[in-house]
N, C-alpha and C. Protein backbone atom coordinates (compact mmCIF):
# COMPACT_ATOMS: atom_id res chain seq x y z
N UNK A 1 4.66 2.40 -5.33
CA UNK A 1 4.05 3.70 -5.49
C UNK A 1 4.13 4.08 -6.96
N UNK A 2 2.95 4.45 -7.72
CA UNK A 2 2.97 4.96 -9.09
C UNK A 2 4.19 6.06 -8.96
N UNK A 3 4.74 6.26 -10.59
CA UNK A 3 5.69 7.28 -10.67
C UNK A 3 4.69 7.77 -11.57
N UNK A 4 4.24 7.34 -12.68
CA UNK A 4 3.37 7.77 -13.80
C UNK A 4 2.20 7.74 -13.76
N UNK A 5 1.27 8.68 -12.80
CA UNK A 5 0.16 8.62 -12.73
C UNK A 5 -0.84 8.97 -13.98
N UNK A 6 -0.17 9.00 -15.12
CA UNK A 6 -1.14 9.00 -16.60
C UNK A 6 -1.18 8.10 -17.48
N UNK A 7 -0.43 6.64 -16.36
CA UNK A 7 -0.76 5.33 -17.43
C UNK A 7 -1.18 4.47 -15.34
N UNK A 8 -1.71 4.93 -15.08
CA UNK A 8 -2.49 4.20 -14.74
C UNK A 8 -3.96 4.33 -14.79
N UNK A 9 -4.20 2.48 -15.15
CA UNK A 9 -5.50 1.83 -15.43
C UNK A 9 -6.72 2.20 -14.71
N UNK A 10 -6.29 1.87 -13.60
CA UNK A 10 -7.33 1.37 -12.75
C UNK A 10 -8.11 2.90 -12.40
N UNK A 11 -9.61 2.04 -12.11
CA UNK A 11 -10.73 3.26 -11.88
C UNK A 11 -11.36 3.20 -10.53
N UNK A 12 -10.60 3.96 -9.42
CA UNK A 12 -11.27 4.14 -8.59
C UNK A 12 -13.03 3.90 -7.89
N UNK A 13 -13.26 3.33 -6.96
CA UNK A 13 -14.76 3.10 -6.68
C UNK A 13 -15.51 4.20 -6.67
N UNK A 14 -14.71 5.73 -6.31
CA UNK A 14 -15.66 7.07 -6.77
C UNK A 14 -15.88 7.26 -8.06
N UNK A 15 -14.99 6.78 -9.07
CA UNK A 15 -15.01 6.95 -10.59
C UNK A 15 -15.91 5.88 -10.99
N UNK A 16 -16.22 4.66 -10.72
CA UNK A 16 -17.25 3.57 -11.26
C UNK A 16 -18.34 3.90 -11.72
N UNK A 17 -19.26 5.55 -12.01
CA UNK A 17 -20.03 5.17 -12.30
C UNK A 17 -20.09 6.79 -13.63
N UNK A 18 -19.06 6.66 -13.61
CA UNK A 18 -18.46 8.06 -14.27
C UNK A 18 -19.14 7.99 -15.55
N UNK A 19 -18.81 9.11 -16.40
CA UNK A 19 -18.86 9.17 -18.11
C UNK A 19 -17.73 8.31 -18.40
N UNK A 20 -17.73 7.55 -19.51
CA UNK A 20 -16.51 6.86 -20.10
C UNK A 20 -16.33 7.25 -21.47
N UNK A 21 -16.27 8.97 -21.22
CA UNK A 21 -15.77 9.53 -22.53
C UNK A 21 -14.94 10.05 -22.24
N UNK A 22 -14.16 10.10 -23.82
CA UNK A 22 -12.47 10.70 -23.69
C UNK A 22 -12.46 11.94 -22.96
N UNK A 23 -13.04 12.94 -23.26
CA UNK A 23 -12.98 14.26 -22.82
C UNK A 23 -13.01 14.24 -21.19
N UNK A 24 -13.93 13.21 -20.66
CA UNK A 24 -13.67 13.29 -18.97
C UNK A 24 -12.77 12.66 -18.21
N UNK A 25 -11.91 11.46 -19.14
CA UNK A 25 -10.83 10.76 -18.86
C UNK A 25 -9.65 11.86 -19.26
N UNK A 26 -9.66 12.55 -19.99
CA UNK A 26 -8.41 13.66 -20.25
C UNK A 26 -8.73 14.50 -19.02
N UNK A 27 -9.84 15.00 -18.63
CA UNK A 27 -9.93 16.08 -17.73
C UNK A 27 -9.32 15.09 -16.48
N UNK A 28 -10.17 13.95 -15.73
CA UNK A 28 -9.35 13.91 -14.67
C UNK A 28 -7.76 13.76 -14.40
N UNK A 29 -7.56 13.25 -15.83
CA UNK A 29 -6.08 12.74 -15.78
C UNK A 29 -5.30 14.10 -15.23
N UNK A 30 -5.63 15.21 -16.35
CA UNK A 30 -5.25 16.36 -16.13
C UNK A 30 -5.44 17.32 -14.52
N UNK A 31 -6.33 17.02 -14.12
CA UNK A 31 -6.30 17.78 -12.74
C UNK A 31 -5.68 16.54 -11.74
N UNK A 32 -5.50 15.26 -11.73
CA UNK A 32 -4.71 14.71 -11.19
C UNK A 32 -3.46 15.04 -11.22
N UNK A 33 -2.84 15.02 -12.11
CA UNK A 33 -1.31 15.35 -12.60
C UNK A 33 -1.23 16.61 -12.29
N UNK A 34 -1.94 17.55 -11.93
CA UNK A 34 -1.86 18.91 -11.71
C UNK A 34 -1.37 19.24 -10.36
N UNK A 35 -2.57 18.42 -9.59
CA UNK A 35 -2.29 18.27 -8.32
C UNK A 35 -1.13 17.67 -7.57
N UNK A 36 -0.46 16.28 -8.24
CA UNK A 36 0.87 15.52 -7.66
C UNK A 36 1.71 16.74 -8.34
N UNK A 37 1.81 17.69 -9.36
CA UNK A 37 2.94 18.51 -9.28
C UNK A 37 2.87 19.28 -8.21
N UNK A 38 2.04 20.48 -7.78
CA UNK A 38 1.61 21.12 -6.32
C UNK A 38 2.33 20.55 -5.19
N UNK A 39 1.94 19.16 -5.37
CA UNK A 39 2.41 18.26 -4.14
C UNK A 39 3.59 18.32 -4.03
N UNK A 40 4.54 17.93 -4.93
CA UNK A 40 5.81 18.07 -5.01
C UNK A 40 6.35 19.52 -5.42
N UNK A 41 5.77 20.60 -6.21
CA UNK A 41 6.48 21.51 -5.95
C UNK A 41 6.84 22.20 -4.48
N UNK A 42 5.60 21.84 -3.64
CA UNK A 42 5.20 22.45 -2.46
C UNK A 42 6.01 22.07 -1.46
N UNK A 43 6.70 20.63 -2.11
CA UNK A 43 7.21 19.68 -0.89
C UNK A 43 6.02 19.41 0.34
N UNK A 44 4.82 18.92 -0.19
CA UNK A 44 3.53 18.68 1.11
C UNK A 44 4.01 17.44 1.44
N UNK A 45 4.83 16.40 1.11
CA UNK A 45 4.88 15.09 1.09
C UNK A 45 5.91 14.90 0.60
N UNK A 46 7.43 13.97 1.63
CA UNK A 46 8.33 13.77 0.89
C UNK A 46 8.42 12.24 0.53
N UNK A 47 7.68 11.48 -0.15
CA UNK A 47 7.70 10.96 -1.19
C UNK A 47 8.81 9.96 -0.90
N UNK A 48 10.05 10.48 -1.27
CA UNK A 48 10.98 9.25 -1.02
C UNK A 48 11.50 8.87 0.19
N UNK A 49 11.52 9.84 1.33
CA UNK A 49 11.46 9.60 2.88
C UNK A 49 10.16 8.66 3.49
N UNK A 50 8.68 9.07 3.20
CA UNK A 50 7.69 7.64 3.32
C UNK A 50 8.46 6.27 2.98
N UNK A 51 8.61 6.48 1.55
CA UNK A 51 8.41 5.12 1.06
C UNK A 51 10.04 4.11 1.63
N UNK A 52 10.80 5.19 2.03
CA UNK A 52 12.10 4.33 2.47
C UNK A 52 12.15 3.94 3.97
N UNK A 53 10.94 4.63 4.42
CA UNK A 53 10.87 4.19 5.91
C UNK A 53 11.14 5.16 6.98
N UNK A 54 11.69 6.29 6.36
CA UNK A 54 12.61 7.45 6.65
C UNK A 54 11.69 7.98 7.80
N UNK A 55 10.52 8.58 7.08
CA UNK A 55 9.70 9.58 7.88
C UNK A 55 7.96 8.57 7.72
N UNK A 56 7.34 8.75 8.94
CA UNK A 56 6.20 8.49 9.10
C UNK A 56 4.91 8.89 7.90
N UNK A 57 4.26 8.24 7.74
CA UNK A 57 3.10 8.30 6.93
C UNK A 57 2.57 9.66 6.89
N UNK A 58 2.57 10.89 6.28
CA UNK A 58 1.90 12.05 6.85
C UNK A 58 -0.04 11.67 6.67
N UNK A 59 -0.48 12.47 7.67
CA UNK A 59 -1.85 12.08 7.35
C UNK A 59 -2.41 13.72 7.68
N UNK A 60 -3.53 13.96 6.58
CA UNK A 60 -4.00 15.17 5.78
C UNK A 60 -5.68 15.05 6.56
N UNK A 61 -5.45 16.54 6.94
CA UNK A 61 -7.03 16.63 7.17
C UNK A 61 -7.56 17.66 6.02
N UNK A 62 -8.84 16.92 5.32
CA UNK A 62 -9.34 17.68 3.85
C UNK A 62 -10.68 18.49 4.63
N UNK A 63 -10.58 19.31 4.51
CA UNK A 63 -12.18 20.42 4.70
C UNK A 63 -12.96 20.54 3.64
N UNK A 64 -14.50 20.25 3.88
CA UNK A 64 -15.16 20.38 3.09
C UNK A 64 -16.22 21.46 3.28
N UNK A 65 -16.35 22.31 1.82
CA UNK A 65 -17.47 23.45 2.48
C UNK A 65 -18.91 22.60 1.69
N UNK A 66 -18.78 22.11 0.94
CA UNK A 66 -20.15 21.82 0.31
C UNK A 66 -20.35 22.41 -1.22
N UNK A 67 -18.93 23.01 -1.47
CA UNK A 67 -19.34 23.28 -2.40
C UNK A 67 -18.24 22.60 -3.86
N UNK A 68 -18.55 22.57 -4.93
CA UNK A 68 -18.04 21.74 -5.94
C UNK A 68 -16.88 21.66 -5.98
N UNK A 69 -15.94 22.68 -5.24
CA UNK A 69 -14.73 22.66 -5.76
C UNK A 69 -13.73 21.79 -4.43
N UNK A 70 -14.77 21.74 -2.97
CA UNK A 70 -14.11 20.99 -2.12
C UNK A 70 -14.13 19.82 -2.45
N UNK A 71 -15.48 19.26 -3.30
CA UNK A 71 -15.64 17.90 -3.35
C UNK A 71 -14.54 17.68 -5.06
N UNK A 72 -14.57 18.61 -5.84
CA UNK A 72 -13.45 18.09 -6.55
C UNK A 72 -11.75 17.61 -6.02
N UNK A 73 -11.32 18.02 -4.99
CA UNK A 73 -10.20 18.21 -4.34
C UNK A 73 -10.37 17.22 -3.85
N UNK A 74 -11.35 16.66 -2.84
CA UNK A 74 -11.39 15.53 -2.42
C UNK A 74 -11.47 14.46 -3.47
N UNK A 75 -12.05 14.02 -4.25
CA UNK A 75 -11.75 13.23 -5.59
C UNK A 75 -10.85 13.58 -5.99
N UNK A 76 -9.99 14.29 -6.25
CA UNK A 76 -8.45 13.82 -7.07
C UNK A 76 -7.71 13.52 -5.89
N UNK A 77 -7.96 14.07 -4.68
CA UNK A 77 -6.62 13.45 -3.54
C UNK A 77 -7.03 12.08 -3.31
N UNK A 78 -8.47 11.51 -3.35
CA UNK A 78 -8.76 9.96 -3.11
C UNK A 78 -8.30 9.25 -4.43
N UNK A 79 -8.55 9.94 -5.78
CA UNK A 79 -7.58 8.94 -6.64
C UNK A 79 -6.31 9.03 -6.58
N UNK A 80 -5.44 10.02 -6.31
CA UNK A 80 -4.25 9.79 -6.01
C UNK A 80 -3.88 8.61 -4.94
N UNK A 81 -4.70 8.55 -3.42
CA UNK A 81 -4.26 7.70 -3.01
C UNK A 81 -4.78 6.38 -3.62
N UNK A 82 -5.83 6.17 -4.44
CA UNK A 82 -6.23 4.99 -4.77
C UNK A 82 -5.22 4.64 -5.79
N UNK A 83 -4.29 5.34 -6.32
CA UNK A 83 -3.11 5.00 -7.51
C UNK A 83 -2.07 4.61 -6.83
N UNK A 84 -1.82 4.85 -5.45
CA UNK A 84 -0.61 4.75 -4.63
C UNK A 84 0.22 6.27 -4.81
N UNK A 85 -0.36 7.41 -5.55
CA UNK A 85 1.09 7.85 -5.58
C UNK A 85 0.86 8.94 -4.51
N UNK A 86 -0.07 9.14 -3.74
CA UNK A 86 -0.30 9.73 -2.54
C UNK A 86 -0.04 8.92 -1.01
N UNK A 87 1.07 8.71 -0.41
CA UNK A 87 1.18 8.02 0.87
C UNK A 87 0.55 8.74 2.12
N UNK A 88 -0.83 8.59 2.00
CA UNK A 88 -1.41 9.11 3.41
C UNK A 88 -2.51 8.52 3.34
C-alpha cells in the first residue's frame, strides 16, 4: 500500500488522456493528498487493520449527481485506489 501518495508514478487509465502540464499534475496531486488526509482524519478506513488482516476490506458506495464535483470525487477516490493507498 502507498504511504507517499506524491511520489507516485503511475497514471491511472482515467488520467491517460489528461493535460501533461505541471499545473494539472500539481492540482491532482493536491486534491488527492487532500482527500487521504479526510480519510484518515475522519478515521473512514483503518488502514492498518485492512492491511494486517485485522478487519475486512471496507467497501464504499460513491453517489453520483451529474454534476462536476461528484465526478471529481469519484476520480480522486479511483486514483487513490489505483495507487493502492485506498483498500476498497
Amino acid at each position: 500500500m502507498a504511504d507517499d501518495v506524491t511520489s507516485f508514478t503511475g497514471v491511472p487509465p482515467l488520467f491517460a488522456e489528461t493535460p501533461d502540464s505541471v499545473s494539472f499534475k500539481k492540482l491532482r496531486k493536491r486534491l488527492v493528498r487532500g482527500a487521504l488526509q479526510a480519510i484518515d482524519a475522519y478515521g473512514m478506513v483503518d488502514r492498518r487493520a485492512v492491511e494486517s488482516g485485522a478487519a475486512p476490506r471496507p467497501k464504499w458506495l460513491v453517489c453520483l449527481s451529474g454534476g462536476k464535483d461528484s465526478y471529481g470525487l469519484l476520480a480522486v477516490l479511483m486514483d487513490l485506489q489505483y495507487q493502492g493507498a485506498l483498500p476498497v
